[in-house]
N, C-alpha and C. Protein backbone atom coordinates (compact mmCIF):
# COMPACT_ATOMS: atom_id res chain seq x y z
N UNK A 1 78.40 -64.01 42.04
CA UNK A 1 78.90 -62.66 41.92
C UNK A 1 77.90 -61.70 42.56
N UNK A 2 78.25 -60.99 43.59
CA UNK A 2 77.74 -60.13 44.21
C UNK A 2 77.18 -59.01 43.13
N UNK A 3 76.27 -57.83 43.07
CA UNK A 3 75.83 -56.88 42.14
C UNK A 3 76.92 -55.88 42.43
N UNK A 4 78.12 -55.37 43.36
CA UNK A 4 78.97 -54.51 43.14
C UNK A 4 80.11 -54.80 41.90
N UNK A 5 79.98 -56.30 42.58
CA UNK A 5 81.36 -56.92 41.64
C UNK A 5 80.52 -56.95 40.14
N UNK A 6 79.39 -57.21 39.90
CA UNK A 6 79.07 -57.15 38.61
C UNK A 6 79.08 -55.76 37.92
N UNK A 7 79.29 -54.61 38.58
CA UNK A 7 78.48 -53.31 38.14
C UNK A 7 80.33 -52.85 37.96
N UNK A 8 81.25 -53.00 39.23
CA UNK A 8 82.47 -53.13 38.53
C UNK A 8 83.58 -53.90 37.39
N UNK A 9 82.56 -54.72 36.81
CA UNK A 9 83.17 -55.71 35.96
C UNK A 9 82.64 -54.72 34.75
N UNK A 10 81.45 -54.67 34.92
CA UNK A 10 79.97 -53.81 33.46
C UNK A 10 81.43 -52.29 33.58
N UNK A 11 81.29 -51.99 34.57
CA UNK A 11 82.42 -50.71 34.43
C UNK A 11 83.65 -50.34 33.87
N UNK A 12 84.24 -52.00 34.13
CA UNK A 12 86.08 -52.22 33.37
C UNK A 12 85.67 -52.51 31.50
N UNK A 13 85.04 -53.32 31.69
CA UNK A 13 84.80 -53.81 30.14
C UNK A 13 84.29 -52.31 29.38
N UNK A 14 82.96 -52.19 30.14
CA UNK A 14 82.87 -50.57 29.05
C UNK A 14 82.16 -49.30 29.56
N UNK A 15 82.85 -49.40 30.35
CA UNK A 15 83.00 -47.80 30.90
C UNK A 15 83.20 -46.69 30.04
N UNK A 16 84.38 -46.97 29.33
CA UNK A 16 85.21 -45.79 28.23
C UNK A 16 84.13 -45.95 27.56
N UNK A 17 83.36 -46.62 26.77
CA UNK A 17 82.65 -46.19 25.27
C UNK A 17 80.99 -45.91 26.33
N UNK A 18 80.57 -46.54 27.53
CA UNK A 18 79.62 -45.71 28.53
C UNK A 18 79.69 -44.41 28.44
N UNK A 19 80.58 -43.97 29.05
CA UNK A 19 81.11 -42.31 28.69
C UNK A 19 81.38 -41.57 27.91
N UNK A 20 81.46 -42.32 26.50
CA UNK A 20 81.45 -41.75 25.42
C UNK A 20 80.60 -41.46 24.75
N UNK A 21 79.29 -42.60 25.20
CA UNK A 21 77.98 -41.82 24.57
C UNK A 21 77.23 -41.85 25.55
N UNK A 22 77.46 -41.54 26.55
CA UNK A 22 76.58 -40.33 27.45
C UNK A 22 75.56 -41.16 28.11
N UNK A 23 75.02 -40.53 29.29
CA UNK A 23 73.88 -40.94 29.83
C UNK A 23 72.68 -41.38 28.82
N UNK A 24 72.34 -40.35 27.97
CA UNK A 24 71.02 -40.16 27.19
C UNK A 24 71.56 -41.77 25.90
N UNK A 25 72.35 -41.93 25.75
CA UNK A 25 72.98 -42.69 24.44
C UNK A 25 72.98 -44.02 25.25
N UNK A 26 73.35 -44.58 26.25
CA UNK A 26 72.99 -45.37 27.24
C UNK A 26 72.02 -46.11 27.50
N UNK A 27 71.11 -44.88 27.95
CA UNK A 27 69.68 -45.40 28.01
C UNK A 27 68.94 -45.98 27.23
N UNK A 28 69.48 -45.21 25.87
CA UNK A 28 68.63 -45.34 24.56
C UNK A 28 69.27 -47.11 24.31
N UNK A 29 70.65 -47.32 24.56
CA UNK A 29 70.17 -48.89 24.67
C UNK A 29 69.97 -49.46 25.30
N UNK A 30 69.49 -49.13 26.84
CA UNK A 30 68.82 -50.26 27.16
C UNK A 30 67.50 -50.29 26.69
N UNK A 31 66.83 -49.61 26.41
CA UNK A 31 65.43 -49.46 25.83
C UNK A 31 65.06 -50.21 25.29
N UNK A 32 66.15 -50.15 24.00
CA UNK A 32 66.62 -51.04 22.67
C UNK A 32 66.04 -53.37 23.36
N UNK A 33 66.97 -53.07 24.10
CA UNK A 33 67.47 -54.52 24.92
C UNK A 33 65.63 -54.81 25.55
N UNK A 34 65.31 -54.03 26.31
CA UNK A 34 63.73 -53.81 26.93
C UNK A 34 63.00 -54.65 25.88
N UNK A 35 62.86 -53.85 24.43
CA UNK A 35 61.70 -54.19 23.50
C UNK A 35 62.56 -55.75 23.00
N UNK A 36 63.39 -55.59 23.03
CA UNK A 36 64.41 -57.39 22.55
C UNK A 36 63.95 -58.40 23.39
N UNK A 37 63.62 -58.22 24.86
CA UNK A 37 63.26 -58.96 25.72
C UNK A 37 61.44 -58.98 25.57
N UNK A 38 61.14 -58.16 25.61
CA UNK A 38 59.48 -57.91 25.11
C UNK A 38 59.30 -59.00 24.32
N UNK A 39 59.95 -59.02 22.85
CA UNK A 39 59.87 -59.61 21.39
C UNK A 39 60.47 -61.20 21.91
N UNK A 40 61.44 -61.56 22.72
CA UNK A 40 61.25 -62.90 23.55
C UNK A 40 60.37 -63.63 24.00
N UNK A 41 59.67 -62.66 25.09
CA UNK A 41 58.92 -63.16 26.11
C UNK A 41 57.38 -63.52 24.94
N UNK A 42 57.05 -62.39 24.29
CA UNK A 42 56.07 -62.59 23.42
C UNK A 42 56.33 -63.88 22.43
N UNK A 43 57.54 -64.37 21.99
CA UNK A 43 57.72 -65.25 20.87
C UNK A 43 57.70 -66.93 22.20
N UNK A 44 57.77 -66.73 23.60
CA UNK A 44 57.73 -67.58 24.28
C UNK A 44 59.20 -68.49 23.98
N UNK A 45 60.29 -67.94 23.66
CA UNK A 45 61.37 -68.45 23.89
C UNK A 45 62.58 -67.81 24.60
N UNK A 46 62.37 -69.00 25.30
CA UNK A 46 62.85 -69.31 26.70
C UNK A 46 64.63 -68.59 26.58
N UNK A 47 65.18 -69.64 25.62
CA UNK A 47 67.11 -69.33 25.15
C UNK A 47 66.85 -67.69 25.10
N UNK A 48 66.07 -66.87 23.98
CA UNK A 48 66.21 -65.41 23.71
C UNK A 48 66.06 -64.71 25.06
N UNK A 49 64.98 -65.26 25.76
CA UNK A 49 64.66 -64.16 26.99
C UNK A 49 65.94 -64.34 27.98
N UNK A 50 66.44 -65.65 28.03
CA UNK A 50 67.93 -65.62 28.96
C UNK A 50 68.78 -64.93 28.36
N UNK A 51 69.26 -64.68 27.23
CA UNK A 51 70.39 -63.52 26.64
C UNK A 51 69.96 -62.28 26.87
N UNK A 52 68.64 -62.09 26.44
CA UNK A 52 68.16 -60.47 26.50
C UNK A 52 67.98 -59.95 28.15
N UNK A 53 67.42 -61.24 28.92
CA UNK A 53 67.34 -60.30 30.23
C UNK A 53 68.63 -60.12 30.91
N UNK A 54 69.89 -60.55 30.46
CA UNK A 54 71.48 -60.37 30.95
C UNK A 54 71.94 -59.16 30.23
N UNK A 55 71.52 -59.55 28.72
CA UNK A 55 71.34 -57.75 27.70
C UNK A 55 70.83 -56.19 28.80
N UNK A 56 69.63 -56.71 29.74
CA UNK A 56 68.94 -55.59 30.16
C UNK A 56 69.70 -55.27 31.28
N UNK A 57 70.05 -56.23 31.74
CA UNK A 57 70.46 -56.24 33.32
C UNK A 57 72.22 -55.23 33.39
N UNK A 58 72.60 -55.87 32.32
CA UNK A 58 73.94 -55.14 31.55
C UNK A 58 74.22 -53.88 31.54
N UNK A 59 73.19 -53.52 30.39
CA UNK A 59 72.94 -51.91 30.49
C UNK A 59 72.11 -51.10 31.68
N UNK A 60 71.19 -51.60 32.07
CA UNK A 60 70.99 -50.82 33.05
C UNK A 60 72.03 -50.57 34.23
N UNK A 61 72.80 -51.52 34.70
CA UNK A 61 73.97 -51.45 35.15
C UNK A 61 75.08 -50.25 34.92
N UNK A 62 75.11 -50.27 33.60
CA UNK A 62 75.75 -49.12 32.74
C UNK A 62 75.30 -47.81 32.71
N UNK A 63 73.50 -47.77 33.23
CA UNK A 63 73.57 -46.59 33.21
C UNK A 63 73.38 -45.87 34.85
N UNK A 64 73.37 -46.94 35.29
CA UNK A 64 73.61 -46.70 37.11
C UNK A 64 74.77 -45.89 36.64
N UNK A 65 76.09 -46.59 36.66
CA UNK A 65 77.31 -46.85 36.81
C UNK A 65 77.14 -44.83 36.35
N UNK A 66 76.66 -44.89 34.75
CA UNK A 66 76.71 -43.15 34.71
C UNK A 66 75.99 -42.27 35.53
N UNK A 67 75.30 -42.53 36.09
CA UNK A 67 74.00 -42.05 36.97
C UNK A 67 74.85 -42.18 38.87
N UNK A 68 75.89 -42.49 38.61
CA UNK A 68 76.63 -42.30 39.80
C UNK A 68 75.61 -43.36 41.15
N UNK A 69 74.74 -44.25 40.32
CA UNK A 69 73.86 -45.41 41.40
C UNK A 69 74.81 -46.43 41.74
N UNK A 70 75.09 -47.25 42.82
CA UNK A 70 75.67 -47.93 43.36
C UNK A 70 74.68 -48.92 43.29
N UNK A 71 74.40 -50.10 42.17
CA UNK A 71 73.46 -51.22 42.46
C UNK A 71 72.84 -51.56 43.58
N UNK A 72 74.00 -52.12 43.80
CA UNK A 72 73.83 -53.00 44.99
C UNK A 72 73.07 -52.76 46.30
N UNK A 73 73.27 -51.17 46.58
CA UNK A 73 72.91 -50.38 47.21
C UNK A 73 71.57 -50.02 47.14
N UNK A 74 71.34 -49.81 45.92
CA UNK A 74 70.15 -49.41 45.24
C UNK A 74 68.76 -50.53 44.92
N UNK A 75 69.54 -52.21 44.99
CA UNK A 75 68.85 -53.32 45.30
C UNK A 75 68.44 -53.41 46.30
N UNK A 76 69.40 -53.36 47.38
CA UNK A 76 68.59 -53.75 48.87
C UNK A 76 67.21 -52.40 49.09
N UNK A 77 67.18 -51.99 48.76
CA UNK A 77 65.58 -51.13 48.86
C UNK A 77 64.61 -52.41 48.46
N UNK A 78 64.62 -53.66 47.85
CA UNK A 78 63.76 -54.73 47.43
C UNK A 78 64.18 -55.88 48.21
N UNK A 79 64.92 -55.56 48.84
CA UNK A 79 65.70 -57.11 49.33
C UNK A 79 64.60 -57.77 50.44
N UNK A 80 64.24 -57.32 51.14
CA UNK A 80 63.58 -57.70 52.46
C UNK A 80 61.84 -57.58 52.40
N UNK A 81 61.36 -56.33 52.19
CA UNK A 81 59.61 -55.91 52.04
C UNK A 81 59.92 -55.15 50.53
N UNK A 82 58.28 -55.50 50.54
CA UNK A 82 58.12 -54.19 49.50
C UNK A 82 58.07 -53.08 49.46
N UNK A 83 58.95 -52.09 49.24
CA UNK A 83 59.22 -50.80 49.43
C UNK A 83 58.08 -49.76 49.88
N UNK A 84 56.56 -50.43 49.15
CA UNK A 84 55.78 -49.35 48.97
C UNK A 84 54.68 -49.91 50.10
N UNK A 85 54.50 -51.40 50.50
CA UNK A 85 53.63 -51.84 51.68
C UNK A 85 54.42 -52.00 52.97
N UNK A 86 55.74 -52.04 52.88
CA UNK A 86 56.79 -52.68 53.68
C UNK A 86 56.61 -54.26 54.06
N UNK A 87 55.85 -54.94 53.71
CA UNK A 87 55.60 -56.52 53.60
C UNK A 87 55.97 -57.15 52.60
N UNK A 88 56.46 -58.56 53.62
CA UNK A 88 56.58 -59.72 52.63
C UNK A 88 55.94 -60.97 53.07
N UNK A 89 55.26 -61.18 51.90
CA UNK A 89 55.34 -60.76 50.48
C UNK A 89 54.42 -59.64 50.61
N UNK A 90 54.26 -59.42 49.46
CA UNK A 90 54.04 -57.91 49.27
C UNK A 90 51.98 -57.99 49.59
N UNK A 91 51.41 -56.93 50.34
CA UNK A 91 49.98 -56.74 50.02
C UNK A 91 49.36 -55.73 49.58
N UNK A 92 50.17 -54.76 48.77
CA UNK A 92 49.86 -53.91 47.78
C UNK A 92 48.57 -54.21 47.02
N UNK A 93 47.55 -53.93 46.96
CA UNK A 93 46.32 -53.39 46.15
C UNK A 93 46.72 -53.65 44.57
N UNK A 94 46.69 -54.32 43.84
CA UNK A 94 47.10 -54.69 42.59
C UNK A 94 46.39 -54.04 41.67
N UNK A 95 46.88 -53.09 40.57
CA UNK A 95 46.58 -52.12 39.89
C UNK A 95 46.40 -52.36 38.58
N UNK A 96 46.07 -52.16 38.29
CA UNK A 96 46.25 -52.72 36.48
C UNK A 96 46.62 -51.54 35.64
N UNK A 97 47.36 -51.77 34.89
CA UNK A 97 48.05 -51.14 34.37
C UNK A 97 48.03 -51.21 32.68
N UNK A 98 47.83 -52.06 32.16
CA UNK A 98 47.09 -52.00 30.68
C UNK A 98 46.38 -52.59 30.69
């Protein structure tokens, strides 16, 4: 499945209740799904992190979809180099971050 056809499937199934609680209501679950996948990856099981990262992938989808983002579209910016060195693989200066 291509990421349009997935982001129009995420759209038919729940679009209506997407739009019913709003961009901000949206987000707030994927967030939700984020720390679910966190609490996976930390517990080192494997089954939880495959449900939760389809959980994340789901909603964020959902909140493209409100955010008027076209995935697919919005993927190929990663498809080829890295956006920010333009190489692949990437030779970005590795940062640390916590």
């Amino acid at each position: 499945m291509h990421l349009r056809e997935f982001q129009q499937s995420i759209e038919a199934i729940y679009g209506a209740r997407d739009r019913q609680r709003r961009t901000d209501g949206t987000f707030r679950w994927l967030v939700e799904e984020i720390g679910e996948l966190a609490r996976a990856i930390r517990d080192g099981d494997p089954d939880a992190a495959h449900v939760e990262i389809s959980d994340v992938l789901a909603w964020t989808v959902s909140v493209a979809s409100l955010c008027g983002v076209d995935v697919e579209q919005a993927a190929s910016r990663y498809a080829r180099v890295c956006p920010k060195c333009h190489d692949a693989p990437c030779v970005c200066a590795v940062e640390p971050r916590f």
